[in-house]
PDB file of N, CA and C in Angstrom:
ATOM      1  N   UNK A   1      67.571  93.200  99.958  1.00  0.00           N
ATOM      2  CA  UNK A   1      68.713  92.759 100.729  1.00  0.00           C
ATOM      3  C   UNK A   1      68.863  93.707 101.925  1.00  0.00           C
ATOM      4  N   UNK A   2      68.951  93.398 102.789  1.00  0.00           N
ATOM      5  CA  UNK A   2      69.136  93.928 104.361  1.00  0.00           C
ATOM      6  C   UNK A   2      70.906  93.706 104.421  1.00  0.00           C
ATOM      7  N   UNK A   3      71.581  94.731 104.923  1.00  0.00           N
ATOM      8  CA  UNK A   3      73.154  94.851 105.221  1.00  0.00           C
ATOM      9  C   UNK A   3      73.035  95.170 106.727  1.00  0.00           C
ATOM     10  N   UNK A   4      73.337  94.776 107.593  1.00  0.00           N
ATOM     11  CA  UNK A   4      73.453  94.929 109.204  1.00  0.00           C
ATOM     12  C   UNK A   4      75.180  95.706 109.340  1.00  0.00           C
ATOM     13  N   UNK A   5      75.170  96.600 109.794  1.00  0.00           N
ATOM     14  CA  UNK A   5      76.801  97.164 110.229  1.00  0.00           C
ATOM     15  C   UNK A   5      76.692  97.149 112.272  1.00  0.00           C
ATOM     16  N   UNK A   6      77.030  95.559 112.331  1.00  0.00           N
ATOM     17  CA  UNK A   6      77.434  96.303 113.993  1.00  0.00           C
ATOM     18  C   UNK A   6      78.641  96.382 114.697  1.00  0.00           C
ATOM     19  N   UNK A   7      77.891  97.430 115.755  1.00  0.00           N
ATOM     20  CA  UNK A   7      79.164  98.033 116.123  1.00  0.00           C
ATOM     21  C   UNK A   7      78.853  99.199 116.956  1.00  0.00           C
ATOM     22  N   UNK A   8      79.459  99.468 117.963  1.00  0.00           N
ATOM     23  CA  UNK A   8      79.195 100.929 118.827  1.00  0.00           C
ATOM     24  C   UNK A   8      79.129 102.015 118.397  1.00  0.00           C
ATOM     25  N   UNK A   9      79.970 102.306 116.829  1.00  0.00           N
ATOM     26  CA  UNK A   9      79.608 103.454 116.403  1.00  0.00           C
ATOM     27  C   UNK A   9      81.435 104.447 116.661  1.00  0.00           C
ATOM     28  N   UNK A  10      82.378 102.944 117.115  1.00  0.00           N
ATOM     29  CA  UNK A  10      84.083 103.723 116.847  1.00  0.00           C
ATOM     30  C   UNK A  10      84.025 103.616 115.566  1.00  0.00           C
ATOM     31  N   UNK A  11      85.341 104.278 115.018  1.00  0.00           N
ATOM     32  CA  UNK A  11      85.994 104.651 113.772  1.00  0.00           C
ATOM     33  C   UNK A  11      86.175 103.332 113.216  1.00  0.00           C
ATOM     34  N   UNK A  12      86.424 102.234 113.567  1.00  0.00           N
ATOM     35  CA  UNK A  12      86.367 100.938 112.639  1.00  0.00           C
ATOM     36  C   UNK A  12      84.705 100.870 112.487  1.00  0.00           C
ATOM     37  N   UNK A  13      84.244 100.795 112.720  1.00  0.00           N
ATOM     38  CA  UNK A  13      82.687 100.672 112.846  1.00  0.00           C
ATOM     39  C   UNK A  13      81.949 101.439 111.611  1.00  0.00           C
ATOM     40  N   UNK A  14      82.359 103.076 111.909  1.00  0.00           N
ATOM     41  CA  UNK A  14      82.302 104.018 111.007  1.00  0.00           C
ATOM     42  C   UNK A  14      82.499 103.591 109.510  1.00  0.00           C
ATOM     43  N   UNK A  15      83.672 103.496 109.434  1.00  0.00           N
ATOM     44  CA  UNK A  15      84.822 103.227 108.275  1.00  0.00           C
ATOM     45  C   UNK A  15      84.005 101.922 107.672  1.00  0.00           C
ATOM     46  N   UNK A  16      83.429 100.623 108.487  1.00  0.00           N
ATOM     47  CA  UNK A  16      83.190  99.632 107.971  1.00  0.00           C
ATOM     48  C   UNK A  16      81.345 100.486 107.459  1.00  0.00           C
ATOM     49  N   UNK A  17      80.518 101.015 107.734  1.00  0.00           N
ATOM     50  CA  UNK A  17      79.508 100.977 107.199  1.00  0.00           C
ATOM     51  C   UNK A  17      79.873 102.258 105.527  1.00  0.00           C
ATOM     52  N   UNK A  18      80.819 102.783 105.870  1.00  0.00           N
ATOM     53  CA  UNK A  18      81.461 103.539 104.475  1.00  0.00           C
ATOM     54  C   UNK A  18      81.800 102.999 103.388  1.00  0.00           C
ATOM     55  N   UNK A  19      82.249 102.186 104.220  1.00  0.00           N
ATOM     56  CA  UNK A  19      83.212 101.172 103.183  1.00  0.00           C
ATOM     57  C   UNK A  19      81.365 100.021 102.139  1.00  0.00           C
ATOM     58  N   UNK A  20      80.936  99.823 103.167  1.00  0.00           N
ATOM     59  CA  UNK A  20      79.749  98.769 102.629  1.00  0.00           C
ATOM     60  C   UNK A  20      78.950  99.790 101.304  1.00  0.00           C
ATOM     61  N   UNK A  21      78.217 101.193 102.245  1.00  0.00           N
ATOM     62  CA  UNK A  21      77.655 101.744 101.307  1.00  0.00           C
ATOM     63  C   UNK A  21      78.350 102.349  99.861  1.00  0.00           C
ATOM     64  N   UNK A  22      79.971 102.080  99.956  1.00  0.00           N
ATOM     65  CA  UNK A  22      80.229 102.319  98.600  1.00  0.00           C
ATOM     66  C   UNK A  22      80.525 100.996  97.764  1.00  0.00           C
ATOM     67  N   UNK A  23      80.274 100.156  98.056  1.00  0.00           N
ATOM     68  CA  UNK A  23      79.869  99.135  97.930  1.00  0.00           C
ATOM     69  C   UNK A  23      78.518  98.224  97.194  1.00  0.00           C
ATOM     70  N   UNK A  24      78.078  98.952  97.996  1.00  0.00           N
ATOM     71  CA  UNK A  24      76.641  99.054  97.799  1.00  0.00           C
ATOM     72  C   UNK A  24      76.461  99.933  96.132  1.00  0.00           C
ATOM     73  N   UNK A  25      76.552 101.173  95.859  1.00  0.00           N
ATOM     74  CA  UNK A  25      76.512 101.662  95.155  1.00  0.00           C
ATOM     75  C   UNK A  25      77.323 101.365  93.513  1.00  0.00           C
ATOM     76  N   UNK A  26      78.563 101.022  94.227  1.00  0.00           N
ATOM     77  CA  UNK A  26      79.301 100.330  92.896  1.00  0.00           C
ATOM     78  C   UNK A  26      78.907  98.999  92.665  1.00  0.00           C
ATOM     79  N   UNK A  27      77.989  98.497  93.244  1.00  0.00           N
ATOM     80  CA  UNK A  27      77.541  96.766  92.572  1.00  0.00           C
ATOM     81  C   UNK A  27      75.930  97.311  91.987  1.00  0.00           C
ATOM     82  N   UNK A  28      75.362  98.553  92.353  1.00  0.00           N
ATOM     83  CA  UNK A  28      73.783  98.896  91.914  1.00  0.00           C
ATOM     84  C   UNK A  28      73.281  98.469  92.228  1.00  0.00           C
ATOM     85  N   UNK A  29      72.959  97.703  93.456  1.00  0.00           N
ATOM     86  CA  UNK A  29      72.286  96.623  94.284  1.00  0.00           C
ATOM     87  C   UNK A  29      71.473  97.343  95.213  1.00  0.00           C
ATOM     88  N   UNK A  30      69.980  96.992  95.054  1.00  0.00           N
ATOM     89  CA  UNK A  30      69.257  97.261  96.074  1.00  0.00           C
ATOM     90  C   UNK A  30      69.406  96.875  97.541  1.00  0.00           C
ATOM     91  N   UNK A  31      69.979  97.837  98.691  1.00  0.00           N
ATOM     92  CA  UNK A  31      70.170  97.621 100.005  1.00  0.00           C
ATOM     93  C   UNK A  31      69.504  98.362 100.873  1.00  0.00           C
ATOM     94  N   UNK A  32      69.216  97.624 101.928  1.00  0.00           N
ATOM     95  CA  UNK A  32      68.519  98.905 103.262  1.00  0.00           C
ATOM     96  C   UNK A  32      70.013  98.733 103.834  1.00  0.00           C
ATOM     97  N   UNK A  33      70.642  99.244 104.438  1.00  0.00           N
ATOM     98  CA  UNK A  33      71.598  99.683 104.909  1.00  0.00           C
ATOM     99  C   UNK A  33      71.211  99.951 106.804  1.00  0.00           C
ATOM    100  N   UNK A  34      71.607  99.281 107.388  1.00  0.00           N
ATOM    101  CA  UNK A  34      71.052  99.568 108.795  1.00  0.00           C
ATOM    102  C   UNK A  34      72.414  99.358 109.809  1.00  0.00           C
ATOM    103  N   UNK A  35      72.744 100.343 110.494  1.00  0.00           N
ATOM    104  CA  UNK A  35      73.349 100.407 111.570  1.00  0.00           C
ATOM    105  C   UNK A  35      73.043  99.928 113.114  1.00  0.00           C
ATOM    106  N   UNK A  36      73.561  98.903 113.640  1.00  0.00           N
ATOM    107  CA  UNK A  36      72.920  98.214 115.237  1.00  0.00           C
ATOM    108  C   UNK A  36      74.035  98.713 115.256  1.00  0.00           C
ATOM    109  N   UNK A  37      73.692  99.164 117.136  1.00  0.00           N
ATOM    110  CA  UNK A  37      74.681 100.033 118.029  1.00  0.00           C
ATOM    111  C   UNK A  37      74.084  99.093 119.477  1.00  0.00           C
ATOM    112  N   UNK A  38      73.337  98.663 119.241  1.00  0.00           N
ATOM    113  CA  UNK A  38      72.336  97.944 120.532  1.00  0.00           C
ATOM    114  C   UNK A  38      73.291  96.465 121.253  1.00  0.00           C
ATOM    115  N   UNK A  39      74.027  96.796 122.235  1.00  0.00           N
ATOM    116  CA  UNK A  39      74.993  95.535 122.729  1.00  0.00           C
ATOM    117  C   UNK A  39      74.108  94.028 122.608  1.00  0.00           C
ATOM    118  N   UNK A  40      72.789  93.924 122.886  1.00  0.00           N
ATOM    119  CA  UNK A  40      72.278  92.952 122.886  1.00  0.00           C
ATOM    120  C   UNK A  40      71.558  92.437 121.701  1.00  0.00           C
ATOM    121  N   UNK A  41      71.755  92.869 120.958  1.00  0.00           N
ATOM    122  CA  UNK A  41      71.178  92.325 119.389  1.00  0.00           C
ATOM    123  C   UNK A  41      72.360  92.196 118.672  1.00  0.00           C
ATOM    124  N   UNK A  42      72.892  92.782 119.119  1.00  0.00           N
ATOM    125  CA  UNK A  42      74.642  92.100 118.515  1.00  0.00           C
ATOM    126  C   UNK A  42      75.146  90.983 119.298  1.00  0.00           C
ATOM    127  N   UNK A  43      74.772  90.481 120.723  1.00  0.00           N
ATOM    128  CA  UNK A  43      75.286  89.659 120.770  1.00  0.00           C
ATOM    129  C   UNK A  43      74.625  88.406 120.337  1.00  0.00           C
ATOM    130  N   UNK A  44      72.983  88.932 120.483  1.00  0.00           N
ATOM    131  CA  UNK A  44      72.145  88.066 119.678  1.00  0.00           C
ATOM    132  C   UNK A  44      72.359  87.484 118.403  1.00  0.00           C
ATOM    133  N   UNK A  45      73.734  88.042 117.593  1.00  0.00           N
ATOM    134  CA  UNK A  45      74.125  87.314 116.245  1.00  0.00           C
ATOM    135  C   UNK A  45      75.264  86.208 116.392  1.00  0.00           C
ATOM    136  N   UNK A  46      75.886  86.583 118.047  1.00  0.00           N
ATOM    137  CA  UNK A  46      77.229  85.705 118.317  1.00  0.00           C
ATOM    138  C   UNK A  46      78.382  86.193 118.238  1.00  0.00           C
ATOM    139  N   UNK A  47      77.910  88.148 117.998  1.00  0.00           N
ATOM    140  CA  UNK A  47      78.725  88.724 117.504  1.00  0.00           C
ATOM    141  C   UNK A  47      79.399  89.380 119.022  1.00  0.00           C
ATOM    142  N   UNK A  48      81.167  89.179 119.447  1.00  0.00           N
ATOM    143  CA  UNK A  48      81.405  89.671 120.438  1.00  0.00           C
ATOM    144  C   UNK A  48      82.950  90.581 119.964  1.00  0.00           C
ATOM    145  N   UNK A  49      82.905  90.752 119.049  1.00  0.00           N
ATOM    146  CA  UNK A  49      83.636  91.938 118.529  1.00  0.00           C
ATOM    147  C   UNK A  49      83.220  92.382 117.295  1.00  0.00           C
ATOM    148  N   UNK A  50      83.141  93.863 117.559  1.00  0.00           N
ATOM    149  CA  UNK A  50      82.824  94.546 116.042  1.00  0.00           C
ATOM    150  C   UNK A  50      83.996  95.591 115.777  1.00  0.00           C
ATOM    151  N   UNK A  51      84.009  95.550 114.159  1.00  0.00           N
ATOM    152  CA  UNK A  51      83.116  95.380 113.764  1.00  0.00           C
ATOM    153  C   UNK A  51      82.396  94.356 113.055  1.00  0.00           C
ATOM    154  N   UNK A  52      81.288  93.996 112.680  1.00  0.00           N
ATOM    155  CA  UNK A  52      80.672  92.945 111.929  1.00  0.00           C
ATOM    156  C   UNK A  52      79.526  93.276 110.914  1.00  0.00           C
ATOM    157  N   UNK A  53      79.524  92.565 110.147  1.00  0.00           N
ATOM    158  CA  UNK A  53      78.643  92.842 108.972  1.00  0.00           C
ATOM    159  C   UNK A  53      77.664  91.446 108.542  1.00  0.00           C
ATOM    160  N   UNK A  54      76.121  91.417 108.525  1.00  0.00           N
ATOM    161  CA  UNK A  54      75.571  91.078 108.569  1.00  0.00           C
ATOM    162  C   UNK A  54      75.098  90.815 107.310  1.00  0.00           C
ATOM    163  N   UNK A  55      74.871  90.108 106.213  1.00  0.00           N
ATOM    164  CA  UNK A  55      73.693  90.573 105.253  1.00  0.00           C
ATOM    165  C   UNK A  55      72.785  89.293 105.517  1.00  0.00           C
ATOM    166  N   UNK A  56      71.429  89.980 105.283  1.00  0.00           N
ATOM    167  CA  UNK A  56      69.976  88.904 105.274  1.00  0.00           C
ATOM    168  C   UNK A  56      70.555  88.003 106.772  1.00  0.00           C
ATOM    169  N   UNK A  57      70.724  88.510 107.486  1.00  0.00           N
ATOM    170  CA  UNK A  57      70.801  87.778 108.927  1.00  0.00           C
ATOM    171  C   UNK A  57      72.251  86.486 108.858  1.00  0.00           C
ATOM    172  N   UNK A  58      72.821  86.491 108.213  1.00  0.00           N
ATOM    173  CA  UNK A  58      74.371  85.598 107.684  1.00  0.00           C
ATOM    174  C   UNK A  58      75.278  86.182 108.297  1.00  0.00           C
ATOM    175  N   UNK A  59      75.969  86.538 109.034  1.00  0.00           N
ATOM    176  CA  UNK A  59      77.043  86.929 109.978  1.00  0.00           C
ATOM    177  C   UNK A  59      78.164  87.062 108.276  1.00  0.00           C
ATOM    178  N   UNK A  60      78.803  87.763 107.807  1.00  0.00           N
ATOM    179  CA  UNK A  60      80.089  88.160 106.508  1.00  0.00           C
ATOM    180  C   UNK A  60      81.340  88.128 107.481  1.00  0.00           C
ATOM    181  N   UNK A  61      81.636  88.865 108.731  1.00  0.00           N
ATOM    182  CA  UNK A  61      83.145  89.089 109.460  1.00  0.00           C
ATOM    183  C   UNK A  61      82.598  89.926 110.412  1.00  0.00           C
ATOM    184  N   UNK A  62      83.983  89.610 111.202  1.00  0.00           N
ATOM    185  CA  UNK A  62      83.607  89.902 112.586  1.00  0.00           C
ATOM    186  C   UNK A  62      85.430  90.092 112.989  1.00  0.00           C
ATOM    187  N   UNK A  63      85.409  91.672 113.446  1.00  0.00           N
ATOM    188  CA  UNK A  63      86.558  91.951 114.352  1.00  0.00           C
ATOM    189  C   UNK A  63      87.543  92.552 113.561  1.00  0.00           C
ATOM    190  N   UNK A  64      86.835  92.942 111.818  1.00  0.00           N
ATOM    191  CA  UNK A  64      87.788  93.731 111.005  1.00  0.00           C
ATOM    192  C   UNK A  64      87.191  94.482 110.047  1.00  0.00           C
ATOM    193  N   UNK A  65      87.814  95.673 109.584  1.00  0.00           N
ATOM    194  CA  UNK A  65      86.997  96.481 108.687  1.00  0.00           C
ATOM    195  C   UNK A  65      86.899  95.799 106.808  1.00  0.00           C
ATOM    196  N   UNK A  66      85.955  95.716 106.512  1.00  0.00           N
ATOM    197  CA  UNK A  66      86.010  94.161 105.110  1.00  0.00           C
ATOM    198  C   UNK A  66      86.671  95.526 104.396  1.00  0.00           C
ATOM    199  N   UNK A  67      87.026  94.602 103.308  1.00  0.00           N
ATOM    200  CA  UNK A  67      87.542  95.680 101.887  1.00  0.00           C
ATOM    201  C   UNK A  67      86.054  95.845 100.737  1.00  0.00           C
ATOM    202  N   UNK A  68      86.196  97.219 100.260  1.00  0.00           N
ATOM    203  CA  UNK A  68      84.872  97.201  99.351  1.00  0.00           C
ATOM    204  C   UNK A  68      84.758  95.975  98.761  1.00  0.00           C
ATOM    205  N   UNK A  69      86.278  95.424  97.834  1.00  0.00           N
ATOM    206  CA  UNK A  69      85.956  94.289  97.358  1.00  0.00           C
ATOM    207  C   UNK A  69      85.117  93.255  98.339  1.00  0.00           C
ATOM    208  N   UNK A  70      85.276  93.063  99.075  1.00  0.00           N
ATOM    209  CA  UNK A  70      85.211  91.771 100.002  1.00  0.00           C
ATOM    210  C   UNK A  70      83.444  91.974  99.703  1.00  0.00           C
ATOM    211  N   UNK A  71      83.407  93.449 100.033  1.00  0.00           N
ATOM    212  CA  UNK A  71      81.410  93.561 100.202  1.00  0.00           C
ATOM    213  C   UNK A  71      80.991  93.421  98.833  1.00  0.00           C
ATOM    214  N   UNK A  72      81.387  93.639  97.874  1.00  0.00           N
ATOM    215  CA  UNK A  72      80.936  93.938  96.664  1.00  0.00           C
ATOM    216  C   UNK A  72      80.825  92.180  96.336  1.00  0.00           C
ATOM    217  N   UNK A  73      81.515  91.400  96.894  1.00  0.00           N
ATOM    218  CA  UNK A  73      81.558  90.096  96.389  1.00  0.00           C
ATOM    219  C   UNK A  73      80.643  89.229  96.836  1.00  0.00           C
ATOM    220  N   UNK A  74      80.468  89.935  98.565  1.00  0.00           N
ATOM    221  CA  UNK A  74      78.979  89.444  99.154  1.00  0.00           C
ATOM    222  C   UNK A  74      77.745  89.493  98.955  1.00  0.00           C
ATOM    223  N   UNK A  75      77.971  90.392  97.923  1.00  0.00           N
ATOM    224  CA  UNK A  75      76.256  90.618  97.803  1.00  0.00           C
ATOM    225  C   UNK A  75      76.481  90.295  96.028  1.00  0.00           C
ATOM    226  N   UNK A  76      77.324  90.301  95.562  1.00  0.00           N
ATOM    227  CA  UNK A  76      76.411  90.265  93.911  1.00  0.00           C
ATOM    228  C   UNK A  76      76.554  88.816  93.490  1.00  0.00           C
ATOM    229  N   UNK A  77      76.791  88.017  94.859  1.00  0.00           N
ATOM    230  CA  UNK A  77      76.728  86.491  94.468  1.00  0.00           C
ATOM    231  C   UNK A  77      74.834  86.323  94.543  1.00  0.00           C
TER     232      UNK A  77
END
């Protein structure tokens, strides 16, 4: 499973790839975990506010920091 966190790299941005990798860890789920900071591969998702969260190329939210729950629910479906 591939997790995309984009975002410039502000404190919502931050907070949202924190929030995923504990997430990540409390579901035991194999993730690459990857941070885009790159304006044009983010917009390449449609994405024009971050932060946003990506998994396997699926756009999850866009323009708010998710709750662990929210990630934990995305991926152990």
């Amino acid at each position: 499973m591939k997790i995309e966190i984009l975002g410039s790299g502000c404190a919502k941005c931050n907070k949202t790839k924190k929030f995923v990798e504990e997430a990540v860890a409390q579901a035991g789920v194999d993730a690459e975990i990857v941070k885009v900071e790159n304006m044009d591969d983010i917009i390449a998702y449609g994405v024009l506010i971050t932060p946003a969260v990506v998994i396997d190329g699926d756009v999850k939210i866009v323009g708010r920091v998710p709750k662990v729950d929210e990630v934990i629910e995305w991926i152990t479906q």
